[in-house]
N, C-alpha and C. Protein backbone atom coordinates (compact mmCIF):
# COMPACT_ATOMS: atom_id res chain seq x y z
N UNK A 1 103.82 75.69 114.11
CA UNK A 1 103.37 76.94 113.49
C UNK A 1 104.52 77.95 113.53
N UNK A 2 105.08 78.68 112.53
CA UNK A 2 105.92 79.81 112.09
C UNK A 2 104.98 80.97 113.36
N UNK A 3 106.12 81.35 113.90
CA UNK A 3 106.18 82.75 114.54
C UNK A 3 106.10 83.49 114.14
N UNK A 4 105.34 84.55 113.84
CA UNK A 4 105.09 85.83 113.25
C UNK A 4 105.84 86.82 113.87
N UNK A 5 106.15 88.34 113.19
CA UNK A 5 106.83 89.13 113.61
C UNK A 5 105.60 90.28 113.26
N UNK A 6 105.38 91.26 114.48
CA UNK A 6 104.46 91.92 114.03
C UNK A 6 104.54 93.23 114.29
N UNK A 7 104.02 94.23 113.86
CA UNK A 7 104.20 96.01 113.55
C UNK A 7 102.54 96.41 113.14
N UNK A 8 102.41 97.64 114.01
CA UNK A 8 101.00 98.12 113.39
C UNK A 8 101.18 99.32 112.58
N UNK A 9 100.19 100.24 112.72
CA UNK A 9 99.97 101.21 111.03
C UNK A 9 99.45 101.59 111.52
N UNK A 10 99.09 102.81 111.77
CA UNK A 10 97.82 103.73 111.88
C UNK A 10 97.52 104.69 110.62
N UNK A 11 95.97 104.30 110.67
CA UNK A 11 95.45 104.18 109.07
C UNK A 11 94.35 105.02 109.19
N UNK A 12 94.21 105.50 107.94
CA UNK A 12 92.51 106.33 107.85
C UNK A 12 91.36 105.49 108.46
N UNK A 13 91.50 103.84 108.50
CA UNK A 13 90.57 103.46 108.63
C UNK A 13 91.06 102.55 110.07
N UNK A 14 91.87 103.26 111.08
CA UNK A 14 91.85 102.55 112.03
C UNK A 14 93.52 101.89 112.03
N UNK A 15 93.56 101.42 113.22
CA UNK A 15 94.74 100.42 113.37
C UNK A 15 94.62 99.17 112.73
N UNK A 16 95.84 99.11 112.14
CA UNK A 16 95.90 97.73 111.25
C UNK A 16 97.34 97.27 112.13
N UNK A 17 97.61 95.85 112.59
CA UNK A 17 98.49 95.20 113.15
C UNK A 17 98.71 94.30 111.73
N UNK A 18 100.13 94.50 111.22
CA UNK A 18 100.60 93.44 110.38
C UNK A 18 101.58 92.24 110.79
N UNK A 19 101.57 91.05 110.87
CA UNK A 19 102.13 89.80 111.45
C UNK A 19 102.89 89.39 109.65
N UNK A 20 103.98 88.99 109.83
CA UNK A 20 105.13 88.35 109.10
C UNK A 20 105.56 87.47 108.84
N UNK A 21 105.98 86.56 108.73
CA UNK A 21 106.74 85.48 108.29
C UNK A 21 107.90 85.19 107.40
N UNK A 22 108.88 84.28 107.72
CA UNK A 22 110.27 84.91 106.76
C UNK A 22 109.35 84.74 105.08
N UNK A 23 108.30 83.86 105.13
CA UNK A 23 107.60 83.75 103.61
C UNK A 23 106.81 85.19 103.17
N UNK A 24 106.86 85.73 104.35
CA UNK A 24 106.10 87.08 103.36
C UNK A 24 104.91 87.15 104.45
N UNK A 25 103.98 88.31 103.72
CA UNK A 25 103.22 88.72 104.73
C UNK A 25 101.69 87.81 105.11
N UNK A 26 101.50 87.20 106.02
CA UNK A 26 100.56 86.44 107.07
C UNK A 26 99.32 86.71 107.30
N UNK A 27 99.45 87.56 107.81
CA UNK A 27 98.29 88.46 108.26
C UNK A 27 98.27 89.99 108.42
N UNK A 28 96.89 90.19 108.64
CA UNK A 28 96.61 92.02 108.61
C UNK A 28 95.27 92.05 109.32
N UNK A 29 95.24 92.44 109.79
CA UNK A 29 94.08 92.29 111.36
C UNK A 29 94.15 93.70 111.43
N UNK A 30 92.60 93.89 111.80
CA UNK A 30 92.32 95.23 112.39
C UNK A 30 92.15 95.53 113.80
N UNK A 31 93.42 96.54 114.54
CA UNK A 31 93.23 96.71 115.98
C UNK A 31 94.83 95.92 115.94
N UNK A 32 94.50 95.89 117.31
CA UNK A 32 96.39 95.60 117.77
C UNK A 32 96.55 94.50 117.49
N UNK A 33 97.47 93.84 117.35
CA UNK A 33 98.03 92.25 117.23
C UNK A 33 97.92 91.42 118.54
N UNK A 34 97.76 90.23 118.18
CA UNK A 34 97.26 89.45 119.59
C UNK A 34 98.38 89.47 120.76
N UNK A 35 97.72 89.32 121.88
CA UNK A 35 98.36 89.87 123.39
C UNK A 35 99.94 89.00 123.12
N UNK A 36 99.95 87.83 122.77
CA UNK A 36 101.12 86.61 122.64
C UNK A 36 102.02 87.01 121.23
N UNK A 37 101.79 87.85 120.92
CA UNK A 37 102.99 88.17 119.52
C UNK A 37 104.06 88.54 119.81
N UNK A 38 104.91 88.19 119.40
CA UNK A 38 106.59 89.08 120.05
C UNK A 38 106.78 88.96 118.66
N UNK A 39 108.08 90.69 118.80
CA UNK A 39 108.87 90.46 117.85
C UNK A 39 109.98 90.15 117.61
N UNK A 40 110.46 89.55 116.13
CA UNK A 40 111.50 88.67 116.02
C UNK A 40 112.26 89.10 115.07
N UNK A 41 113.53 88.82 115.38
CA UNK A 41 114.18 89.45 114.34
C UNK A 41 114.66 88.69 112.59
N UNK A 42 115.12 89.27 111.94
CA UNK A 42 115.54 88.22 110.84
C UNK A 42 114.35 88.46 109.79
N UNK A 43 114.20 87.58 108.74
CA UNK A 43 113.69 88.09 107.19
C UNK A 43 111.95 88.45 107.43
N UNK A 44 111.67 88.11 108.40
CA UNK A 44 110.45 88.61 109.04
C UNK A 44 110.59 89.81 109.09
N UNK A 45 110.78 90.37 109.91
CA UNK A 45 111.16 91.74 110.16
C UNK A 45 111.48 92.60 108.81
N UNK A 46 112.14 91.98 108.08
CA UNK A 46 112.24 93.16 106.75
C UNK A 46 110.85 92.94 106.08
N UNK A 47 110.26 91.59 105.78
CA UNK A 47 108.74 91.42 105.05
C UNK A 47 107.91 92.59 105.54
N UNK A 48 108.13 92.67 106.72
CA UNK A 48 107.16 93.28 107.53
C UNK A 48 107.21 95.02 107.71
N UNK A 49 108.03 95.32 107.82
CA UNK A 49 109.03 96.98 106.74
C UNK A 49 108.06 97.19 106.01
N UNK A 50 108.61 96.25 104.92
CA UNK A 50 108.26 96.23 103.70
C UNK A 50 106.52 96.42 103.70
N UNK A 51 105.93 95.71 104.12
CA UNK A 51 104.38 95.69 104.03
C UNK A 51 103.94 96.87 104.83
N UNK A 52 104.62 97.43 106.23
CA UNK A 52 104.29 98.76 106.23
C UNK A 52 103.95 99.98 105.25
N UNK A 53 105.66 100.12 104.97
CA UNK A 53 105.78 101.25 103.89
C UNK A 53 105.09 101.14 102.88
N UNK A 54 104.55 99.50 101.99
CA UNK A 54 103.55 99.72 101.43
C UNK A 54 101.69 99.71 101.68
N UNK A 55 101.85 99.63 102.76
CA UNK A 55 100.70 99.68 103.49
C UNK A 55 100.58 100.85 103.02
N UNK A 56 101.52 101.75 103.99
CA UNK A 56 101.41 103.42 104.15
C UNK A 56 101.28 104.49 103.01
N UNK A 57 102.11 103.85 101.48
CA UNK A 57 101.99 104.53 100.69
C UNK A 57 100.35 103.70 99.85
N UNK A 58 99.82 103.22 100.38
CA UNK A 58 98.22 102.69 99.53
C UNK A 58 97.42 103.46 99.94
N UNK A 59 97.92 104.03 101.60
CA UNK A 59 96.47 104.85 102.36
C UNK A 59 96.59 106.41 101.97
N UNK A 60 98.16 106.19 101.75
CA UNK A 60 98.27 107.77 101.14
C UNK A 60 98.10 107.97 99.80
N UNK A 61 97.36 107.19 98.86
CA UNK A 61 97.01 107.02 97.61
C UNK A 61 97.91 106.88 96.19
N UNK A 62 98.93 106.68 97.22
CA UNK A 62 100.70 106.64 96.07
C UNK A 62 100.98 104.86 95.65
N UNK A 63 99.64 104.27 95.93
CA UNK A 63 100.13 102.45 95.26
C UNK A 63 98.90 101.90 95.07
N UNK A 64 99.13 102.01 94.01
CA UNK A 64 97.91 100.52 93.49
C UNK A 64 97.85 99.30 93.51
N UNK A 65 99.28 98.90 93.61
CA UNK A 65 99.61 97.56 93.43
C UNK A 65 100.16 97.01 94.79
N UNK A 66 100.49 95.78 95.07
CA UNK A 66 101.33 95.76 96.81
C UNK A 66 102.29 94.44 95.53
N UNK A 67 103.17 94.74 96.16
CA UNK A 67 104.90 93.94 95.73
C UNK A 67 104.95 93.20 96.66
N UNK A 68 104.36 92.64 97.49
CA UNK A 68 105.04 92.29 98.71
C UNK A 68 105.12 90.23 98.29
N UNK A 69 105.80 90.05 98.97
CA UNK A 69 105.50 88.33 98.88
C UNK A 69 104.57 88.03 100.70
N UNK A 70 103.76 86.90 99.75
CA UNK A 70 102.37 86.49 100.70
C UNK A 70 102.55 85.25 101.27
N UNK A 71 102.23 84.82 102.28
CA UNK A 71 102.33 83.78 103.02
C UNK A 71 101.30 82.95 102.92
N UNK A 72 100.56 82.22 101.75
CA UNK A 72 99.55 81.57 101.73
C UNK A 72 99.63 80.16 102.92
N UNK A 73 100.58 79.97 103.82
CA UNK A 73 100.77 78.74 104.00
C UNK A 73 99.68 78.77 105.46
N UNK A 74 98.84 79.46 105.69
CA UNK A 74 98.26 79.69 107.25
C UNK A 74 96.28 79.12 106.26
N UNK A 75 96.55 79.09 105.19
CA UNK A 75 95.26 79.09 104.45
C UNK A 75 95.08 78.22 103.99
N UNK A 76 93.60 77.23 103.90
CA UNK A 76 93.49 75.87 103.37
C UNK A 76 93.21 75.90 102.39
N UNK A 77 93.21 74.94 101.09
CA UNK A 77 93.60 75.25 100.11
C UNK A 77 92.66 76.21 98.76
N UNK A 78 91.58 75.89 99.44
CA UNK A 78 90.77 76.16 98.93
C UNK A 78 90.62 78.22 99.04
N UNK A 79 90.47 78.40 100.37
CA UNK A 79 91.20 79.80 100.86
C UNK A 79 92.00 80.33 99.44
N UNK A 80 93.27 79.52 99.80
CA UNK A 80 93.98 80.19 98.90
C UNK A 80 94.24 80.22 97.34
N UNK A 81 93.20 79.22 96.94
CA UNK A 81 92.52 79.27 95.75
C UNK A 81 92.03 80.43 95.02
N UNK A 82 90.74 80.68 96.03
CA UNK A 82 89.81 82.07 95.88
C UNK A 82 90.53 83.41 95.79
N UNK A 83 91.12 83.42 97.18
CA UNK A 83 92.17 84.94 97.21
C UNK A 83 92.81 85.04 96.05
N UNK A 84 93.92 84.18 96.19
CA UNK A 84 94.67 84.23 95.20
C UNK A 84 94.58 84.27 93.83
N UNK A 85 93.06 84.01 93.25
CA UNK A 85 92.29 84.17 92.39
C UNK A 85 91.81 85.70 92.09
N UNK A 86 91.41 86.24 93.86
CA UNK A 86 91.30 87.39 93.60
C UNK A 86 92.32 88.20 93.33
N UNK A 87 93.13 87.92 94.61
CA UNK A 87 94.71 88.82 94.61
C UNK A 87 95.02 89.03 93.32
N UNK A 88 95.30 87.84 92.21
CA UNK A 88 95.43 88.28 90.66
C UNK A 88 94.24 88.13 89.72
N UNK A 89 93.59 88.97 89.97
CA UNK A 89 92.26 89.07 89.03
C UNK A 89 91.76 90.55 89.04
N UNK A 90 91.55 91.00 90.32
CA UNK A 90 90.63 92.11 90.58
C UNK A 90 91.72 93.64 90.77
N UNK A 91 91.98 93.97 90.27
CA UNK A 91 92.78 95.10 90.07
C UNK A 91 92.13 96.58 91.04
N UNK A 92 93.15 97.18 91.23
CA UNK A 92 92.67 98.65 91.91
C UNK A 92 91.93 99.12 91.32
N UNK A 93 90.64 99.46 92.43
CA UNK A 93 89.58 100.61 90.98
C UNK A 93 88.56 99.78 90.87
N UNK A 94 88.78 98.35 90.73
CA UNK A 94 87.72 97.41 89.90
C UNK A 94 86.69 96.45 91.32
N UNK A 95 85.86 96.30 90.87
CA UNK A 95 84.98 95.45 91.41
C UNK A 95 84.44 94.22 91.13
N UNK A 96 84.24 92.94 91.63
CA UNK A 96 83.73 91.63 91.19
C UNK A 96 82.65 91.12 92.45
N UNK A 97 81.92 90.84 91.93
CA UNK A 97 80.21 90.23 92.46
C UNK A 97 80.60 89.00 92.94
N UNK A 98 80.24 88.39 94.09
CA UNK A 98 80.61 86.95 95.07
C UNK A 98 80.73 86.11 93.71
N UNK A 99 79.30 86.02 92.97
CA UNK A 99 79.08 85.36 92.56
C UNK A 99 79.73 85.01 90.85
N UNK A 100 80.34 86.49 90.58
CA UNK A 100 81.16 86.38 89.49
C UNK A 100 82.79 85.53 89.48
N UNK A 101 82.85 86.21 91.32
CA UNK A 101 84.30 85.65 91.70
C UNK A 101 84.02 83.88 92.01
N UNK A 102 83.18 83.82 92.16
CA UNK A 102 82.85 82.08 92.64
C UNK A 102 83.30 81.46 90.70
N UNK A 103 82.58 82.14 89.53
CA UNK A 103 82.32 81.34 88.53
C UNK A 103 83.97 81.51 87.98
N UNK A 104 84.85 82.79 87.93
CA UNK A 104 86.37 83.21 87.69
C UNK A 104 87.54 81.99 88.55
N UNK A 105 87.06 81.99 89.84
CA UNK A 105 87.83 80.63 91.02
C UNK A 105 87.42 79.24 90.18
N UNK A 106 86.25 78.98 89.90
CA UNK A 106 85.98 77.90 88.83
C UNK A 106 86.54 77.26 87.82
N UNK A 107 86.52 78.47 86.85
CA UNK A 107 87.30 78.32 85.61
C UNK A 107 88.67 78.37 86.10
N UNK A 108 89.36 78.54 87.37
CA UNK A 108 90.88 78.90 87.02
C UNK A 108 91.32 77.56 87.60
N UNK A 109 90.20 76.14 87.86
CA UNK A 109 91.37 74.89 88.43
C UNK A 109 89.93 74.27 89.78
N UNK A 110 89.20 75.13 90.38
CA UNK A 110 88.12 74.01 91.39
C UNK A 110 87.44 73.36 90.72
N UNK A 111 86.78 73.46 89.23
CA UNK A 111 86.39 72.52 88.25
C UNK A 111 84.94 73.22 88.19
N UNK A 112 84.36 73.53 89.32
CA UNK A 112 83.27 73.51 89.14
C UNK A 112 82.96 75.23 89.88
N UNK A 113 82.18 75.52 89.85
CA UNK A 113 81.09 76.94 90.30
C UNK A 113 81.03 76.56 91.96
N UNK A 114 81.69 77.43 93.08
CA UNK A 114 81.39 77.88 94.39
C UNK A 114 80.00 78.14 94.03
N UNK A 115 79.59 78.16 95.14
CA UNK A 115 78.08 79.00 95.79
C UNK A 115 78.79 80.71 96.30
N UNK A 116 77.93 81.83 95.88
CA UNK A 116 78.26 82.90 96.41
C UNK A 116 78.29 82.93 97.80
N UNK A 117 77.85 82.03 98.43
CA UNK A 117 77.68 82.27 99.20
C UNK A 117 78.99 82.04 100.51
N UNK A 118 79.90 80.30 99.81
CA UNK A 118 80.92 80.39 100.23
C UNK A 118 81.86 81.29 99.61
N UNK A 119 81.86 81.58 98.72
CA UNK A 119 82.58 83.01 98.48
C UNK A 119 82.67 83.85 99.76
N UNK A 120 81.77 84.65 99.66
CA UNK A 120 81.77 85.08 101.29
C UNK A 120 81.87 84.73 102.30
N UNK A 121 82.03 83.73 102.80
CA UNK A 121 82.36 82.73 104.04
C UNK A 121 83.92 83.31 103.64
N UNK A 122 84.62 83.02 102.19
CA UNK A 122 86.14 83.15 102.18
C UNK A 122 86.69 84.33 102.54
N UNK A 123 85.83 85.29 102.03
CA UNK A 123 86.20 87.00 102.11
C UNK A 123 85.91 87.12 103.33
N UNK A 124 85.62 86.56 104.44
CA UNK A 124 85.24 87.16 105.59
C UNK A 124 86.04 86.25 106.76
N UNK A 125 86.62 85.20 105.96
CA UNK A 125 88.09 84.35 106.52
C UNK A 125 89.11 85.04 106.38
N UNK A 126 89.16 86.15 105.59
CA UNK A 126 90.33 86.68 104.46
C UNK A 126 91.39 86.98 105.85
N UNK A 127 92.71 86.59 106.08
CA UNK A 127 93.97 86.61 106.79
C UNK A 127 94.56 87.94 106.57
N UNK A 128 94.37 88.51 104.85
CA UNK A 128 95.58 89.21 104.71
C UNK A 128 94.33 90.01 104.15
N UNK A 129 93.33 91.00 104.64
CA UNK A 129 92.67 92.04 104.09
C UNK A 129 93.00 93.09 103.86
N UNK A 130 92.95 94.23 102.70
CA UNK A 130 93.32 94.92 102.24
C UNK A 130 94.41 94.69 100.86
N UNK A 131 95.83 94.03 101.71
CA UNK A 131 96.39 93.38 100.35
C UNK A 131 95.82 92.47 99.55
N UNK A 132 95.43 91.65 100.15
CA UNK A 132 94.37 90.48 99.17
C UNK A 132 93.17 91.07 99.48
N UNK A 133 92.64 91.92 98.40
CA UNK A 133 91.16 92.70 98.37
C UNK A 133 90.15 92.60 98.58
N UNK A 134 89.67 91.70 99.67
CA UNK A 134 88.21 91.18 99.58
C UNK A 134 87.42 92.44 99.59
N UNK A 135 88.08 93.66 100.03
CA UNK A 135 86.65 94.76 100.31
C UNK A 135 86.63 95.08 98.60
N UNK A 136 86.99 94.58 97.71
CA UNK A 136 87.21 94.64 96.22
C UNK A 136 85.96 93.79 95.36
N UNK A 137 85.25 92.47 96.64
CA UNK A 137 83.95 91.99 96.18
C UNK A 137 82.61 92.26 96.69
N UNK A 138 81.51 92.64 95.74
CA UNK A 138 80.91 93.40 96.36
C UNK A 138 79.62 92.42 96.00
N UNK A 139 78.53 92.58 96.70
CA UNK A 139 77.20 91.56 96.09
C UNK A 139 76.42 91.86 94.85
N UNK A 140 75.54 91.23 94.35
CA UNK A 140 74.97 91.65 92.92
C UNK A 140 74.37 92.99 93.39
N UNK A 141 73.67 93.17 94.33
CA UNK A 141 72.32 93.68 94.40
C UNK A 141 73.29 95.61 95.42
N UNK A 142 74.46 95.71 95.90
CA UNK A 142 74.76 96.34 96.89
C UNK A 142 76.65 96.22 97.43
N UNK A 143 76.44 96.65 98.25
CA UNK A 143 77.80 96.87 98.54
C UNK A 143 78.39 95.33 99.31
N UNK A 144 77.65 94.74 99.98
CA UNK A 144 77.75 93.93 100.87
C UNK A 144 78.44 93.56 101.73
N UNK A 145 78.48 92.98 102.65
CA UNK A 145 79.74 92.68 103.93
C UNK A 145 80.86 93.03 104.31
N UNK A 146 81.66 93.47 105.00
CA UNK A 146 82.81 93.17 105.38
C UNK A 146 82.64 93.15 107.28
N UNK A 147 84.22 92.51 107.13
CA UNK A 147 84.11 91.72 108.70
C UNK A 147 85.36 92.85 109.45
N UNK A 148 86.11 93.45 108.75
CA UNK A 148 87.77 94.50 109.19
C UNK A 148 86.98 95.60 109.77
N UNK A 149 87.80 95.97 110.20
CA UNK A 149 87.18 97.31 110.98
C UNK A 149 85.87 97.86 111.65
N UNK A 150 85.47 98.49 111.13
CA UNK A 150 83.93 98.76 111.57
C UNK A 150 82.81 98.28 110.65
N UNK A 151 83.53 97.45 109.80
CA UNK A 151 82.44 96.78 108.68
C UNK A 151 81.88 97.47 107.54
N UNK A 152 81.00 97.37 107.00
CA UNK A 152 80.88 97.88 105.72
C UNK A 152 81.37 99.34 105.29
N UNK A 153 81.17 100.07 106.51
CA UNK A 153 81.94 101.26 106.47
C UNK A 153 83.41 101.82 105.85
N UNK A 154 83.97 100.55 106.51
CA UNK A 154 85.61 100.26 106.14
C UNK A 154 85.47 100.12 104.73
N UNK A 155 84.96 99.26 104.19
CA UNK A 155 84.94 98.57 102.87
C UNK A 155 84.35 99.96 102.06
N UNK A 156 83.59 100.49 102.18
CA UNK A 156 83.24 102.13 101.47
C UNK A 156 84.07 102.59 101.35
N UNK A 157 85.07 102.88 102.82
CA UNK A 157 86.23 104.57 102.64
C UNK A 157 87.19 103.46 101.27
N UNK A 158 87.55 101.88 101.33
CA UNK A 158 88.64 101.79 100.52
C UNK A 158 88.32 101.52 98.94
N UNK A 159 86.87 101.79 99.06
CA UNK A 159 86.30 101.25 97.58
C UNK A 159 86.40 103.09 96.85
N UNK A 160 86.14 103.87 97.91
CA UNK A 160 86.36 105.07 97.68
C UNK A 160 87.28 105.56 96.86
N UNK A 161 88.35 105.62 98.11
CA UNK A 161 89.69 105.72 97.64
C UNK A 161 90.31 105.53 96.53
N UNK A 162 90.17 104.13 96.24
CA UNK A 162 90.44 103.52 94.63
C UNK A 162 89.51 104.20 94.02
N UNK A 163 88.50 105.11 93.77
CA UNK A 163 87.90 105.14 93.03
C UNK A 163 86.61 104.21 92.44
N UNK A 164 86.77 103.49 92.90
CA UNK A 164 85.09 102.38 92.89
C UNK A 164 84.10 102.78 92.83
N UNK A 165 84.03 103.47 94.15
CA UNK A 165 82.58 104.33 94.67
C UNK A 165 82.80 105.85 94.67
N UNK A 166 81.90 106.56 94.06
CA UNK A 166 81.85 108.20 94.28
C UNK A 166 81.90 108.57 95.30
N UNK A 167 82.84 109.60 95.99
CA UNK A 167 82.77 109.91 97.33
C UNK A 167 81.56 110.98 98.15
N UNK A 168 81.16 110.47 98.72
CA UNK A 168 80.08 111.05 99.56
C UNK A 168 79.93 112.58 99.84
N UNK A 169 79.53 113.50 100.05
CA UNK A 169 80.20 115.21 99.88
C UNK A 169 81.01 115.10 101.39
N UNK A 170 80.59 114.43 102.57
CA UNK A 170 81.60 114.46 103.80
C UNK A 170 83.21 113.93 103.92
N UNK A 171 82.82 112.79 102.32
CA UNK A 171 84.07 111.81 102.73
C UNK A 171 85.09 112.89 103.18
N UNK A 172 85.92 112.08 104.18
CA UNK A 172 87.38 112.72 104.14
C UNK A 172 88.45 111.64 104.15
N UNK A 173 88.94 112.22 103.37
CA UNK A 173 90.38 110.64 102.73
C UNK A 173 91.34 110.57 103.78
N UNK A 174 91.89 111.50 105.07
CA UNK A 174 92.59 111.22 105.77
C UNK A 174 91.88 110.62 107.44
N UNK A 175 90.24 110.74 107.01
CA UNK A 175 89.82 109.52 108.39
C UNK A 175 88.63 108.93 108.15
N UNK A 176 88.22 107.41 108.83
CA UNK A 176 86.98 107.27 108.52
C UNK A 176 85.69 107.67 109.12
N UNK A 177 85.97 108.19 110.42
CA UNK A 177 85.53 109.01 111.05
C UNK A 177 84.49 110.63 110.76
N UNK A 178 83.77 110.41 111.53
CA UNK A 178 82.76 111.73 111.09
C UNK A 178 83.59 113.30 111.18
C-alpha cells in the first residue's frame, strides 16, 4: 500500500484531514488523520498543497470546480465507476437522485441499472468526499444520508453553499455551527 502524505483544513464544516499520494489526492476524512500517518516528502506533498488551497478556496466560495488529480487506485472498481461517474456528471449547484445516478453509472459501461440502494452503500464508502460530491446525491423523496461530519447536516451547509438548497434565515456560511 502507497503511503499517504497528510495535512488538515479547518473548514466551516469542521476539520477535514487530507491524505496524498504521488497519484493525486486519496482521501478526505472528516476529523484528524489516522494516529499512524506521517508526513512525507516528494510529489505527495505538492498534491496535497494543492488540494488544500483548493479545498480552501471551495469553502470560501471562490471554486466550483477542483483541478486536482485523484487517486482512484485505493477503490474497487466498481467504487470508482460510480464516483467517477459522479465526479464527471454532477456539476456545482446541481443535484442527482441515488436512483438517477444508479441508471447514468449504467448507461456509462456496468451494462445494467445499480439498485439505489447500492448507490448509497457507494456514497457512504466515498474516500475522497467533498471533491468527489457524494453530498451532491440526494434521495427521490428528501435530502438523504450522509456519513462526513455530523451527517446530514454537513451535506445541507454544502448543498447550501453551491446553491442547491435555499439557505435557512440562521445559515451562516463561515460555520456549521449554531
Amino acid at each position: 500500500m502507497t503511503e499517504l502524505t497528510w495535512a488538515t483544513l479547518r473548514t466551516p464544516v469542521g476539520v477535514l484531514s487530507v491524505g496524498c499520494s504521488d497519484a493525486g489526492v486519496r482521501q478526505i476524512r472528516f476529523g484528524h488523520p489516522p494516529s499512524a500517518a506521517r508526513t512525507v516528502a516528494g510529489g505527495a506533498r505538492e498534491r496535497r498543497d494543492g488540494a488544500l488551497a483548493q479545498l480552501a478556496e471551495y469553502f470560501a466560495g471562490q471554486r466550483r470546480r477542483f483541478g486536482l488529480p485523484i487517486d482512484w487506485s485505493g477503490m474497487s472498481r466498481l467504487q470508482q465507476h460510480v464516483l467517477g461517474t459522479l465526479f464527471d456528471s454532477v456539476s456545482y449547484g446541481e443535484t442527482v437522485s441515488y436512483g438517477t445516478l444508479a441508471r447514468l453509472a449504467g448507461s456509462r459501461g456496468v451494462g445494467t441499472c445499480l439498485p439505489a440502494r447500492a448507490i448509497g452503500r457507494i456514497m457512504g464508502s466515498n474516500p475522497i468526499p467533498v471533491v468527489v460530491p457524494c453530498h451532491r446525491v440526494v434521495a427521490a423523496d428528501g435530502l438523504g444520508g450522509y456519513s462526513g461530519g455530523t451527517g446530514p447536516e454537513v451535506k445541507r451547509w454544502l448543498l447550501v453553499l453551491e446553491g442547491a438548497l435555499p439557505p435557512t434565515l440562521d445559515w451562516d456560511a463561515a460555520s456549521l455551527g449554531p
